[in-house]
Protein backbone atom coordinates (compact mmCIF):
# COMPACT_ATOMS: atom_id res chain seq x y z
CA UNK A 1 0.00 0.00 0.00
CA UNK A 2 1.37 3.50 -0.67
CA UNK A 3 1.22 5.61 1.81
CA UNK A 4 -0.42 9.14 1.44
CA UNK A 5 2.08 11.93 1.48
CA UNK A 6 1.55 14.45 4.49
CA UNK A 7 1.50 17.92 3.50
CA UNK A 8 4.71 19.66 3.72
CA UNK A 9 4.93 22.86 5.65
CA UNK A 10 7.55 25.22 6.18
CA UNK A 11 8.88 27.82 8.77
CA UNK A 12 8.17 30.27 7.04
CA UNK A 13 4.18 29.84 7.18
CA UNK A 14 4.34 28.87 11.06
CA UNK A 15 6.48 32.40 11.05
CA UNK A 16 3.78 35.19 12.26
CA UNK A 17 4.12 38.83 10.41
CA UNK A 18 6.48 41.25 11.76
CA UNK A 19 4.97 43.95 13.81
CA UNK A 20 4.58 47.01 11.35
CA UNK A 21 2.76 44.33 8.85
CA UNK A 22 0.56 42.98 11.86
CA UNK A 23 -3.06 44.27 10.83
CA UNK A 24 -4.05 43.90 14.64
CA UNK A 25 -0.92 46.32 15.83
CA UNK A 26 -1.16 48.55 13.21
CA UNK A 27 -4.79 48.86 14.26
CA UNK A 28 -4.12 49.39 17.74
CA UNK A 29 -1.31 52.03 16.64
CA UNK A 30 -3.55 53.78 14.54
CA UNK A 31 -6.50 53.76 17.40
CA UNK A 32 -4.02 55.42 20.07
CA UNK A 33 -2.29 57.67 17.87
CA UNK A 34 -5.52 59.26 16.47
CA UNK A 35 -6.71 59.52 20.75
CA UNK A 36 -3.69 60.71 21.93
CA UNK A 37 -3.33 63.41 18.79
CA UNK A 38 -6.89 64.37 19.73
CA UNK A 39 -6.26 64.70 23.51
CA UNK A 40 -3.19 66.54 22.75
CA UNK A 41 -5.02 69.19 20.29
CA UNK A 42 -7.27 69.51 22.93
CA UNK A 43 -5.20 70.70 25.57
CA UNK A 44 -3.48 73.02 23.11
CA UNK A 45 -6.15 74.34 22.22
CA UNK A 46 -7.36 74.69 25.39
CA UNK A 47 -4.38 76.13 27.14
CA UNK A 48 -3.48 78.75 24.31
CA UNK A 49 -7.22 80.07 24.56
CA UNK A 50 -6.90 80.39 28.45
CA UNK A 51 -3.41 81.96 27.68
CA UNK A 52 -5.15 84.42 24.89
CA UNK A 53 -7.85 85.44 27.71
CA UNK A 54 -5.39 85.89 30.43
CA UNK A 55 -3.40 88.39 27.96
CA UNK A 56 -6.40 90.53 27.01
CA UNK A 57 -7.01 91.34 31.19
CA UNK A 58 -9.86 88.18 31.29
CA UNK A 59 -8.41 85.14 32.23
CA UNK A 60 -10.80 82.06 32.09
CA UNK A 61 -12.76 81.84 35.11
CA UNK A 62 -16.48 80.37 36.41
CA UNK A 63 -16.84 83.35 39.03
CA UNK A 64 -19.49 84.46 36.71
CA UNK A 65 -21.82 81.90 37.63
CA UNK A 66 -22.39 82.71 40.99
CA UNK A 67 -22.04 86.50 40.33
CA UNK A 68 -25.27 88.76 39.93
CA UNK A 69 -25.64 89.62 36.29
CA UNK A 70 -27.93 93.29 36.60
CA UNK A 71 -30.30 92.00 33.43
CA UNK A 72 -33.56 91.61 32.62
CA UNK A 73 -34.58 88.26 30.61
CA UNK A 74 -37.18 88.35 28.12
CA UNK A 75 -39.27 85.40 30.02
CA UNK A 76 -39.04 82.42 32.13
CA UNK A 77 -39.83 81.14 35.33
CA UNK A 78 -37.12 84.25 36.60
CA UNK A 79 -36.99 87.34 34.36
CA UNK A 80 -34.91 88.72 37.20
CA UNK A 81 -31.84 86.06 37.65
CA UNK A 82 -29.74 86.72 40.54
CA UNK A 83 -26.68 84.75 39.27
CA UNK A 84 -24.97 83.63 35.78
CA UNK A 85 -25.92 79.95 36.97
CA UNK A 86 -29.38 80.95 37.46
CA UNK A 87 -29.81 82.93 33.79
CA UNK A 88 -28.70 79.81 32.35
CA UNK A 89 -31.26 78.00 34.19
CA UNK A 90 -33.80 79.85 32.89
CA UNK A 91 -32.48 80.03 29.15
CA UNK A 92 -32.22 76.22 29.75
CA UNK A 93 -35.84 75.92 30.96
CA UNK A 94 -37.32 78.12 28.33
CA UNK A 95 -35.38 75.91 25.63
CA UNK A 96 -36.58 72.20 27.13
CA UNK A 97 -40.04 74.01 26.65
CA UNK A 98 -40.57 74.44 23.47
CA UNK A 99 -38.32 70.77 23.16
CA UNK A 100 -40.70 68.77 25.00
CA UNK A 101 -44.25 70.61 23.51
CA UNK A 102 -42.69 70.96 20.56
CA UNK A 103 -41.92 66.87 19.70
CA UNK A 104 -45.77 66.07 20.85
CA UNK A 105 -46.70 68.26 18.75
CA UNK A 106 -44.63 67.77 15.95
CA UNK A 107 -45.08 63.84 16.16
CA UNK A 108 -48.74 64.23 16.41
CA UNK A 109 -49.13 66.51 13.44
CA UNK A 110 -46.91 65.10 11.77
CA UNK A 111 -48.27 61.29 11.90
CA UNK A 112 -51.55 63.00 10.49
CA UNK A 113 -50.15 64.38 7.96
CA UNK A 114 -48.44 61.41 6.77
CA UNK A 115 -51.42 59.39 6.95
CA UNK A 116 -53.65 61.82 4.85
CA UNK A 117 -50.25 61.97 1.92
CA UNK A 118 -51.50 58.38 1.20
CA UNK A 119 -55.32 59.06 1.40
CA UNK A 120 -57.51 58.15 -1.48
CA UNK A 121 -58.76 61.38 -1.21
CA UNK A 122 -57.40 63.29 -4.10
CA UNK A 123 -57.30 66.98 -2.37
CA UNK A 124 -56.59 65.74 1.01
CA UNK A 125 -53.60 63.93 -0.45
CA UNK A 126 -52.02 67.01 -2.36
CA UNK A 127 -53.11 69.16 0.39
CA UNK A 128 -51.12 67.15 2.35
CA UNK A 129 -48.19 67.15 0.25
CA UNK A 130 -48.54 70.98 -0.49
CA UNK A 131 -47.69 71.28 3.19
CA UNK A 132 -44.46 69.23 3.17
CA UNK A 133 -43.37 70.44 0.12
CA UNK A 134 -43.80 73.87 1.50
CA UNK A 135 -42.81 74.07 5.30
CA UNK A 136 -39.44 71.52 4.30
CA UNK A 137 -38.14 73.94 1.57
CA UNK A 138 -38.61 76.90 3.29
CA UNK A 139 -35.30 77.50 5.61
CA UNK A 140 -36.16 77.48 9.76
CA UNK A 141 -34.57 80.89 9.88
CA UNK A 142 -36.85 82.60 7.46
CA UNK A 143 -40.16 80.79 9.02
CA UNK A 144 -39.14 81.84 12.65
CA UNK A 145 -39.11 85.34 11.83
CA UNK A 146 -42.49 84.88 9.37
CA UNK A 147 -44.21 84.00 12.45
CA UNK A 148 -42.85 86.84 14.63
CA UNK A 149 -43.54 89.43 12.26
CA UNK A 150 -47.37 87.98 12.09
CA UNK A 151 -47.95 87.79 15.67
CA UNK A 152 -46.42 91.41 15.68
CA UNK A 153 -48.47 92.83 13.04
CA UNK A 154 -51.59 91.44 15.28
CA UNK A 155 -52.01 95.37 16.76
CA UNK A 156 -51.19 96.55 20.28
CA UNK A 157 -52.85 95.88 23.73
CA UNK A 158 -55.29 98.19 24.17
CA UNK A 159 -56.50 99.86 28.14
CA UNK A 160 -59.73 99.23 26.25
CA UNK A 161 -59.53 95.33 26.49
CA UNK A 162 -58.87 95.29 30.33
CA UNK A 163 -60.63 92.68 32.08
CA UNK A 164 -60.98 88.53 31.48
CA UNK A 165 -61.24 86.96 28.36
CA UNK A 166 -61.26 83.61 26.57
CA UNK A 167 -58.20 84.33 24.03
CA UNK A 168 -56.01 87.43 23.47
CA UNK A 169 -53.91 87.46 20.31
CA UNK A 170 -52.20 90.85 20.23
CA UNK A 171 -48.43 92.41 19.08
CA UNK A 172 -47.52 91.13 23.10
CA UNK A 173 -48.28 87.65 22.16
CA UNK A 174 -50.72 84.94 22.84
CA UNK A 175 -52.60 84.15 25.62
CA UNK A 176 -54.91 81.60 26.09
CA UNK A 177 -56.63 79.86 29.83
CA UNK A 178 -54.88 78.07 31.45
CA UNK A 179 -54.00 75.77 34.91
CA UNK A 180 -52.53 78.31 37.41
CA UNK A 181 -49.94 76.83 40.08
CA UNK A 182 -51.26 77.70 43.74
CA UNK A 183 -49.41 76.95 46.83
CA UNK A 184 -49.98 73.38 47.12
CA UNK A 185 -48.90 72.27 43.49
CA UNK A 186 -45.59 70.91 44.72
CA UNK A 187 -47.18 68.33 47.29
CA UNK A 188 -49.68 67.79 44.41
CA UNK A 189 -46.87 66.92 41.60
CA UNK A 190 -45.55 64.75 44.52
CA UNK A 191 -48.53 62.77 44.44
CA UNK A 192 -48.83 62.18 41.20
CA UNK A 193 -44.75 60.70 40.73
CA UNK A 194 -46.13 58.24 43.77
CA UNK A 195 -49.32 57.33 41.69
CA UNK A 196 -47.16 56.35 38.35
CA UNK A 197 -45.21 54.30 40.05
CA UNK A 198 -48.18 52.72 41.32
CA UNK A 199 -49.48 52.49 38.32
CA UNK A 200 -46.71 51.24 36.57
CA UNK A 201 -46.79 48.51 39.31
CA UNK A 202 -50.42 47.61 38.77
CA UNK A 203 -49.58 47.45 34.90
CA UNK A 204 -47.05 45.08 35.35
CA UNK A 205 -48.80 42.91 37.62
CA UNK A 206 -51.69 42.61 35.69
CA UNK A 207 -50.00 41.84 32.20
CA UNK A 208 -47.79 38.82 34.48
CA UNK A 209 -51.79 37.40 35.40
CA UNK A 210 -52.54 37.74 31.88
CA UNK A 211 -48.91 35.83 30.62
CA UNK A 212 -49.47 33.30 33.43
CA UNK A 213 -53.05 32.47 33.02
CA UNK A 214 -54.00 33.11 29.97
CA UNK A 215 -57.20 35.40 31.03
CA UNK A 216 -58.22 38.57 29.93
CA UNK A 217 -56.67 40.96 32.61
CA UNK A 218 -57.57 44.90 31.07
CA UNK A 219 -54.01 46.02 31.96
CA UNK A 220 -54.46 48.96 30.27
CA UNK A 221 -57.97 50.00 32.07
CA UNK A 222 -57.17 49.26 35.28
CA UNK A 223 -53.65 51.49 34.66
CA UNK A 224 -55.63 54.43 34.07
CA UNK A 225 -58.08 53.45 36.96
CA UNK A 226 -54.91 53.83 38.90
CA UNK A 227 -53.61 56.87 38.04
CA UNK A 228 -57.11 58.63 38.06
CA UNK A 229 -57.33 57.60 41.52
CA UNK A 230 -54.33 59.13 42.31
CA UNK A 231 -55.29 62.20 40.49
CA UNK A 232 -58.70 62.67 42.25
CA UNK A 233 -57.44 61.29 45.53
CA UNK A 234 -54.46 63.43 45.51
CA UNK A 235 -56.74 66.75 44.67
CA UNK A 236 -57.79 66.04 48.39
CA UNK A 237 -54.78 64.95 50.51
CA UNK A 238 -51.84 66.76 48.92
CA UNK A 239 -51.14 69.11 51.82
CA UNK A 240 -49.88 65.51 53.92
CA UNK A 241 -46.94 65.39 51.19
CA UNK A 242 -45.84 68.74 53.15
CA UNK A 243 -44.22 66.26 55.89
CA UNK A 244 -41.47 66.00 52.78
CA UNK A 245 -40.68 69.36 53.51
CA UNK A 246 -38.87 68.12 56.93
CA UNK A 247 -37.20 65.46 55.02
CA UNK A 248 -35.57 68.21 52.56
CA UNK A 249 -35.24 70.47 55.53
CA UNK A 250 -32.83 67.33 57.11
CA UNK A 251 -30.96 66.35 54.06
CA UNK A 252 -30.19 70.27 53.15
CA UNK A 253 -28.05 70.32 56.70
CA UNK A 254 -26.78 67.11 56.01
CA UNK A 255 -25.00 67.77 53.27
CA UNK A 256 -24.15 71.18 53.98
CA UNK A 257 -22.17 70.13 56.49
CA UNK A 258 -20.49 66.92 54.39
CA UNK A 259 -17.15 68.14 53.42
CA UNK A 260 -16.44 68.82 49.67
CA UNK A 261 -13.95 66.09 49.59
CA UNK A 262 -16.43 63.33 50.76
CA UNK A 263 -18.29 64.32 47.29
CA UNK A 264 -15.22 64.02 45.46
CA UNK A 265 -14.72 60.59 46.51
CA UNK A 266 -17.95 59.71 46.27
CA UNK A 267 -17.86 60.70 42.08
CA UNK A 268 -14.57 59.02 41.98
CA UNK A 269 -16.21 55.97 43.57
CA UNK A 270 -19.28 56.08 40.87
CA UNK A 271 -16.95 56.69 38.02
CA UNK A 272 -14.96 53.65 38.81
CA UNK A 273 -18.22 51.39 39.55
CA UNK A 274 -19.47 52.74 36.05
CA UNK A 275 -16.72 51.49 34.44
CA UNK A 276 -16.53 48.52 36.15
CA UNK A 277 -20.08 47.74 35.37
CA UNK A 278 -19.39 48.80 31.52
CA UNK A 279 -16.60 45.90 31.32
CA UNK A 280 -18.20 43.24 33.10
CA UNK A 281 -21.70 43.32 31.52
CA UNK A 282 -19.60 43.65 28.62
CA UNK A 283 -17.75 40.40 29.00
CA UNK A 284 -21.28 38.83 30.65
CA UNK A 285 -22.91 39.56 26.95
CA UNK A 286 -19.93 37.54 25.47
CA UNK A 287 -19.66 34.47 28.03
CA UNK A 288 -20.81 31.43 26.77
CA UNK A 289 -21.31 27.60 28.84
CA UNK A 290 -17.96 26.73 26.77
CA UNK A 291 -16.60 29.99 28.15
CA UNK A 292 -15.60 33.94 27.35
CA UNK A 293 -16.08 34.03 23.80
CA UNK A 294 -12.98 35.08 21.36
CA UNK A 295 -12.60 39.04 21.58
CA UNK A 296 -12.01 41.23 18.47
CA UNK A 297 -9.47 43.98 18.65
CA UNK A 298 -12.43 46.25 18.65
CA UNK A 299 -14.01 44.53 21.89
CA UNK A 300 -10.39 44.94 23.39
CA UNK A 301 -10.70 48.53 22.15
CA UNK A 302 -13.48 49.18 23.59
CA UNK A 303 -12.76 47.45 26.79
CA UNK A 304 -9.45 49.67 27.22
CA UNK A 305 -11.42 53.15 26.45
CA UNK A 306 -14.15 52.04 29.24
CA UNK A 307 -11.50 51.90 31.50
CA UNK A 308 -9.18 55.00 30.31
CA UNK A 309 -12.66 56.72 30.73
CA UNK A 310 -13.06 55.41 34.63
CA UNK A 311 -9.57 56.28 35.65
CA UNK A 312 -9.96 59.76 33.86
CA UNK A 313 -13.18 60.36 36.25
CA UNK A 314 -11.50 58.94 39.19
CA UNK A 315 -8.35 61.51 38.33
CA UNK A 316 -10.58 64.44 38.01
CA UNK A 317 -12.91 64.17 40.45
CA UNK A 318 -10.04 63.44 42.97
CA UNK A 319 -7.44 66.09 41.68
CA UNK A 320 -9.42 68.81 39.84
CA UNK A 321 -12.27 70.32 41.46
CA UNK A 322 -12.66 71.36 45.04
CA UNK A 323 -11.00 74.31 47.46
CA UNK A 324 -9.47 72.64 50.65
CA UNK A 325 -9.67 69.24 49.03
CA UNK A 326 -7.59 66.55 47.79
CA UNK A 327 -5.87 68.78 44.99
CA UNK A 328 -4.68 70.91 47.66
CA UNK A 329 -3.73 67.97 49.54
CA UNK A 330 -1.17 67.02 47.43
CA UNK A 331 -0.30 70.77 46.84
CA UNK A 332 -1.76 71.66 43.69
CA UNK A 333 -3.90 75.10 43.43
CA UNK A 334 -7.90 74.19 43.03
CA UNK A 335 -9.39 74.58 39.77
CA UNK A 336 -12.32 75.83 40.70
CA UNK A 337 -14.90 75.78 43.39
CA UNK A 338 -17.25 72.84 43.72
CA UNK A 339 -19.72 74.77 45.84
CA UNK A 340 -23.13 74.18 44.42
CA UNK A 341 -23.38 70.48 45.71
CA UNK A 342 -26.97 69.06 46.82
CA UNK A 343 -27.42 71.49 49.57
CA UNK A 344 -28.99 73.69 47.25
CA UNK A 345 -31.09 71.35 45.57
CA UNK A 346 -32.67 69.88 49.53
CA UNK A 347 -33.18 74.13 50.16
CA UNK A 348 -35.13 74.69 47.06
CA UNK A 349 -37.69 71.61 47.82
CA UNK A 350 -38.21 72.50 51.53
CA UNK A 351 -39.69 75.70 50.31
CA UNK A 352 -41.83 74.34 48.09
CA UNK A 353 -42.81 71.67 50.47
CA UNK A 354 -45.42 72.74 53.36
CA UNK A 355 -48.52 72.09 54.28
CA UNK A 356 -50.60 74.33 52.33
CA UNK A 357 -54.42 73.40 51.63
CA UNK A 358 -56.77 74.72 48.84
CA UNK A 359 -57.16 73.56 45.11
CA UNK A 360 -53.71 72.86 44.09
CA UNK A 361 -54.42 74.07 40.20
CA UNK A 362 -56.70 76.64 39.60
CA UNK A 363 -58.47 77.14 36.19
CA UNK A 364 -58.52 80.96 35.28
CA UNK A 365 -58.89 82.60 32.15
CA UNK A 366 -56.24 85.04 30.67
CA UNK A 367 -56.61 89.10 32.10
CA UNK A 368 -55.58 92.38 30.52
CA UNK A 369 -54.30 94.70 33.45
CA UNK A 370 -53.47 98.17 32.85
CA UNK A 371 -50.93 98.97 35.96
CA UNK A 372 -49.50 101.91 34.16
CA UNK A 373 -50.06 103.65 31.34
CA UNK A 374 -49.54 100.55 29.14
CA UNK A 375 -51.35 97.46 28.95
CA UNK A 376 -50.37 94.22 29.38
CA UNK A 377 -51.19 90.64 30.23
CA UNK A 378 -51.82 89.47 33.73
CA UNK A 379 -49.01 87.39 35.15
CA UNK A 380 -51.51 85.36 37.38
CA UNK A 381 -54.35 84.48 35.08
CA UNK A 382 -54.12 82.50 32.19
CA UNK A 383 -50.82 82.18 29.80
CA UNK A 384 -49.54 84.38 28.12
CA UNK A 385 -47.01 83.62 25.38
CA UNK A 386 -44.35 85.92 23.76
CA UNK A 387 -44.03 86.59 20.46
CA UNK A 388 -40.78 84.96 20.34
CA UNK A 389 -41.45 81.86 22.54
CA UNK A 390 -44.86 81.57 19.62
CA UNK A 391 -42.51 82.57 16.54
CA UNK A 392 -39.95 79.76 17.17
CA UNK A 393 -42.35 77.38 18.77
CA UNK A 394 -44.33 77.06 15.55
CA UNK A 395 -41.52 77.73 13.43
CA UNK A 396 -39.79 74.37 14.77
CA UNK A 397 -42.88 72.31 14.66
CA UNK A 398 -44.16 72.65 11.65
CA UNK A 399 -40.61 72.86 10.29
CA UNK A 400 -39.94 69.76 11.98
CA UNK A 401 -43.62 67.94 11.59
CA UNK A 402 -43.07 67.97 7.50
CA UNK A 403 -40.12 65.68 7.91
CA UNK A 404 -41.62 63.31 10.22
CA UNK A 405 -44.74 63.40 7.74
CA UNK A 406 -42.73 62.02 5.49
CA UNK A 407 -41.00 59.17 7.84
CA UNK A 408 -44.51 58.14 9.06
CA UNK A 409 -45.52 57.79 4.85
CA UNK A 410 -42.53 55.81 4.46
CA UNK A 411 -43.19 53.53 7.37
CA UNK A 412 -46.73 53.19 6.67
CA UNK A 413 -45.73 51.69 2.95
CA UNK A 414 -43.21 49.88 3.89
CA UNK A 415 -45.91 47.64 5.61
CA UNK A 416 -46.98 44.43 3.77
CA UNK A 417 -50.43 44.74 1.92
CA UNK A 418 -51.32 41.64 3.15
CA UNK A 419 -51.36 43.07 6.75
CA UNK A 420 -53.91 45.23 5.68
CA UNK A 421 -55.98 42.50 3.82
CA UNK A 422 -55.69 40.42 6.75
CA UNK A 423 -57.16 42.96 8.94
CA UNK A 424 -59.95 43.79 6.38
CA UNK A 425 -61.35 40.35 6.17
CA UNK A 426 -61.61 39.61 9.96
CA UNK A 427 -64.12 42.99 9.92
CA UNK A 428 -61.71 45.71 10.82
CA UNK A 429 -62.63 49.26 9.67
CA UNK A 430 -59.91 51.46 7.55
CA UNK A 431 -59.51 53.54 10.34
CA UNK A 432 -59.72 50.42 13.04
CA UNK A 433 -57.24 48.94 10.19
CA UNK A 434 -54.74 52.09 9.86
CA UNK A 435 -54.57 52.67 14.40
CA UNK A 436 -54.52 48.97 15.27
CA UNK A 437 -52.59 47.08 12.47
CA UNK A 438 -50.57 49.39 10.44
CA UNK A 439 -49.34 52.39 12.58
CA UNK A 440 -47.88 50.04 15.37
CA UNK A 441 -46.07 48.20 12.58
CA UNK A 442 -44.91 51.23 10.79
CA UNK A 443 -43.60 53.14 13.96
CA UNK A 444 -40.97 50.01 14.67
CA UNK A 445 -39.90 51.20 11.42
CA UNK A 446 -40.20 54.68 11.93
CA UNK A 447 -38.68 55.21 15.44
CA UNK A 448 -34.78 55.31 14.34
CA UNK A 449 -34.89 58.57 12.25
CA UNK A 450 -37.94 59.75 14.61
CA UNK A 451 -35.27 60.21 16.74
CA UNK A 452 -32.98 61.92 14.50
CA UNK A 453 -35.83 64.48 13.96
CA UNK A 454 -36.23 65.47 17.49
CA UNK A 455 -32.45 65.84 17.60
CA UNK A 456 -32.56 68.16 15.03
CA UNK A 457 -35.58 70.24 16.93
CA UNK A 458 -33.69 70.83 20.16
CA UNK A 459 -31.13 71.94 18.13
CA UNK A 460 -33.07 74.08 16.08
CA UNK A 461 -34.16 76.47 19.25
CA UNK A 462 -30.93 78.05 19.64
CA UNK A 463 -32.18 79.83 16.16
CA UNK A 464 -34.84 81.68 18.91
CA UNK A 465 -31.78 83.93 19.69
CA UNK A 466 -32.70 85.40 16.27
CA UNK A 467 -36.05 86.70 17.76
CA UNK A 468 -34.28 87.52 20.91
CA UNK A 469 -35.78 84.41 22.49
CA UNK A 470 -34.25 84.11 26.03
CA UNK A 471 -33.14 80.21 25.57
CA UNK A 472 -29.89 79.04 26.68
CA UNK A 473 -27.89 80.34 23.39
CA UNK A 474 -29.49 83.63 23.74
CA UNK A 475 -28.32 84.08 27.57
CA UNK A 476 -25.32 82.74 27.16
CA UNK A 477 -24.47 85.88 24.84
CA UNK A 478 -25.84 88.13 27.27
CA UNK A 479 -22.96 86.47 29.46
CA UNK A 480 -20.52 86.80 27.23
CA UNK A 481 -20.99 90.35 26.14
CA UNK A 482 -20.83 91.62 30.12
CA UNK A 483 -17.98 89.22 31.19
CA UNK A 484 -16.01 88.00 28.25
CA UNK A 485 -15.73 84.30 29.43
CA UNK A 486 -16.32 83.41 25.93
CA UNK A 487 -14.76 80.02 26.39
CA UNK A 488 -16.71 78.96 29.49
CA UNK A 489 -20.35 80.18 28.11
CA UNK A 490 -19.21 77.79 24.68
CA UNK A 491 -17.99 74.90 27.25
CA UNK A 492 -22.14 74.95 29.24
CA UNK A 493 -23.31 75.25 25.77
CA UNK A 494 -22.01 71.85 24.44
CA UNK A 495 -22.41 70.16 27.16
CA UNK A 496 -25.85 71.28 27.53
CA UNK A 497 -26.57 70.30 23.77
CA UNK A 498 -24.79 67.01 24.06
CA UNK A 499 -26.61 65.76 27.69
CA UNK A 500 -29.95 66.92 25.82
CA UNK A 501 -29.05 65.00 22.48
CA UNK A 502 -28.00 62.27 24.57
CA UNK A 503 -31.06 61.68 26.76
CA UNK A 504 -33.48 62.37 23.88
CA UNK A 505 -31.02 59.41 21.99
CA UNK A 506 -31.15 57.03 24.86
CA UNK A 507 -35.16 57.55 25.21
CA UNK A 508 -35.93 56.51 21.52
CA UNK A 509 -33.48 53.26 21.66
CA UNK A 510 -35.03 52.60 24.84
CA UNK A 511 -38.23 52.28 23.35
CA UNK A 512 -36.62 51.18 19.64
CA UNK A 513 -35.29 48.19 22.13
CA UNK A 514 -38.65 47.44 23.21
CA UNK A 515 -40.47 47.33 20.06
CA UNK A 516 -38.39 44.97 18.51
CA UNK A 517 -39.03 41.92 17.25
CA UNK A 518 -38.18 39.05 19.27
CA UNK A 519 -36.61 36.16 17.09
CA UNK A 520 -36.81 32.53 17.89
């Protein structure tokens, strides 16, 4: 018998690549060259614009936000702010306004009008598209200040219209009735977070009956049951919440009296558990009853950045901030003062907490008052909206609503016919057809770019400084102009735009997560 030959092999292909021909090296070169040329920029950067600022008499500083500004702000929940950090507060406010209204809005008007862009009705279709074509090649700039100048050319408050009303629409803005905080409201809202947790609860445990035994449970009714309950019940016991108002009372000397360097480890502690977590629930994904699966270069990648991050917390918590802390410890000069803490936050709520009875929301219709020579709306009756807040309010919505018309058409076709046959010949209506088959379907399509959309509207309300709209973009100029911290105003701003972006992102995969498809 011959025997096979066995395959020959040489050094030479047992011989592994030398190092600046290893793809996984070069990779890893690449990855920490590109970081560390980025972090270096950075601190360039950085440093040479401190040095700039320091050379011009204004050296980079965040005095300014606990300094009294002397300014007036168009509107807000304090026109009067006693501090930089409070004017930003209130530009911040005014912008997660017209955010939060403005994507209901948007996403309701805009679902309509992609539903009635595929109607059979001829003029309701090309109405339909008439709007989209119009509102999404029109720039945001040019509609923003459309809608100011028509709310301004509305005519001027008149003495004569002094008194209550149903709707005022004049040159000052818009006013329409409206639910009027009184002095129990806090105790109230505190009520209501303990009824949707409780009604969460009751949802849950009703759909687990339903998955266990098979029955009809009404999740969904007796939900609502629960929350209305809370909401009437709460109408009439919301001044017992006011023992809270101890509790914050408590806390507030608590940690006023914590040292600032028990916070600093405490942030070093979380940054190093968050990383921690990060890598292990990263390796836990990959872990298999054979064992830890093979990593990539970009899992080790990843796995060395979630720890670069950590120790980067853990190094500035612990050195940077702080006055009589650790980075004076060790000798070094503190960066700047971590004085805000909690203490604040525990004041604030005790206030607001107490045991004040009465209606906690009053219904009251909008009032023209005439304290001077000029009229003007009533700050305790009604709401009244400013031309600007209405110019870039609308502006951004129905800027914003023509896109997502045209995501909700897209999702809507991109659902099988047959769906819709199905549904038609068990009985369903077209409307029962379009709200119970198709639009649940079509918005697990939909939600990705949804969410790019809503992105693009919280971004889109820094063009209110325009209209001299008193958002976050708008005070932060005012800053700038009195106190020339250019660089520190720009810092708040992207971080304020990127924690926004960020939460708004991590809501719609949250809920992109839960609509999906579960495969076998």
């Amino acid at each position: 018998m011959v025997k096979p030959l066995e395959p020959q092999t040489t050094a030479s292909e047992h011989a592994k690549p030398p190092f600046w021909r290893n793809v996984t090296v070069l990779k890893w070169i690449a990855q920490i060259g590109f970081l560390t040329f980025f972090v270096w920029l950075f601190y360039i950067l950085i440093s040479q614009a401190v040095s700039n600022l320091e050379g011009t008499g204004i050296p980079f500083s965040w005095d300014f936000l606990a300094e009294p500004l002397g300014v007036l702000l168009g509107e807000g929940f304090n026109t009067s702010p006693g501090s930089g950090l409070e004017a930003l507060a209130v530009g911040m406010t005014n912008m997660l306004r017209i955010t939060a209204s403005g994507i209901v809005a948007a996403t309701i008007l805009g679902t309509i009008i992609g539903v009635a862009r595929l109607s059979s009705n001829w003029i309701v279709s090309q109405v339909a598209n008439a709007y989209i074509e119009f509102f999404r090649n029109i720039p945001l700039l040019v509609q923003i200040y459309f809608w100011q100048a028509l709310v301004l050319a509305l005519g001027e408050l008149s003495a004569d219209e002094e008194g209550a009303a149903w709707f005022f629409a004049t040159a000052k803005g818009i006013a329409i009735p409206w639910l009027t905080p009184q002095a129990g409201r806090w105790q109230y809202v505190g009520f209501l977070l303990l009824g949707a947790f409780a009604t969460r609860w009751v949802y849950k445990w009703r759909v687990r009956i339903l998955e266990e035994k098979g029955m009809e449970t009404h999740a969904a009714s007796w939900a609502l049951g629960t929350f209305a309950t809370f909401l009437i019940a709460g109408w009439l016991v919301h001044p017992v919440m006011g023992i809270f108002g101890w509790l914050w009372t408590v806390l507030a000397w608590i940690f006023g009296n914590i040292p600032v360097i028990v916070f600093q480890l405490i942030l070093a502690a979380l940054a190093a558990w968050l990383a921690y977590r990060f890598i292990k629930n990263f390796l836990d994904e990959r872990r298999t009853p054979a064992g830890l699966a093979k990593l990539t270069d970009d899992d080790y990648f990843r796995l060395t950045v979630a720890g670069l991050l950590g120790l980067s917390g853990v190094a500035f918590f612990l050195l940077g901030p702080g006055e009589s802390t650790v980075s004076q410890l060790l000798g070094r000069s503190a960066t700047f003062s971590m004085n805000w803490g909690l203490e604040p936050i525990f004041d604030f709520l005790a206030s607001k907490f107490d045991f004040s009875t009465g209606a906690p929301l009053e219904f009251s219709r909008p009032e023209v008052v005439v304290p001077t020579r000029f009229a003007q709306y009533s700050a305790e009756a009604g709401r009244a909206f400013t031309p600007a807040f209405v110019a870039v309010w609308v502006g951004v919505t129905l800027y914003t609503a023509a896109f997502i018309a045209e995501i909700v058409r897209a999702g809507i076709m991109a659902v099988h016919r047959g769906q819709n046959e199905a549904a038609s010949a068990v009985g369903l209506k077209r409307s029962q057809v379009l709200r119970l088959v198709v639009l649940p379907q079509a918005f697990r399509i939909v939600l990705p770019p949804l969410g790019s959309q809503y992105l693009n509207l919280a971004k889109n309300t820094s063009l209110g400084i325009a209209v001299a709209f008193a958002e976050i973009v708008q005070v932060g100029q005012t800053i700038y102009n009195q106190r020339g911290q250019t660089l520190a105003v720009f810092i708040i701003w992207m971080a304020f735009y990127a924690a926004v972006s960020l939460i708004l992102s991590g809501i719609v995969n949250y809920y992109n997560r839960k609509m999906q498809l579960v495969e076998r």
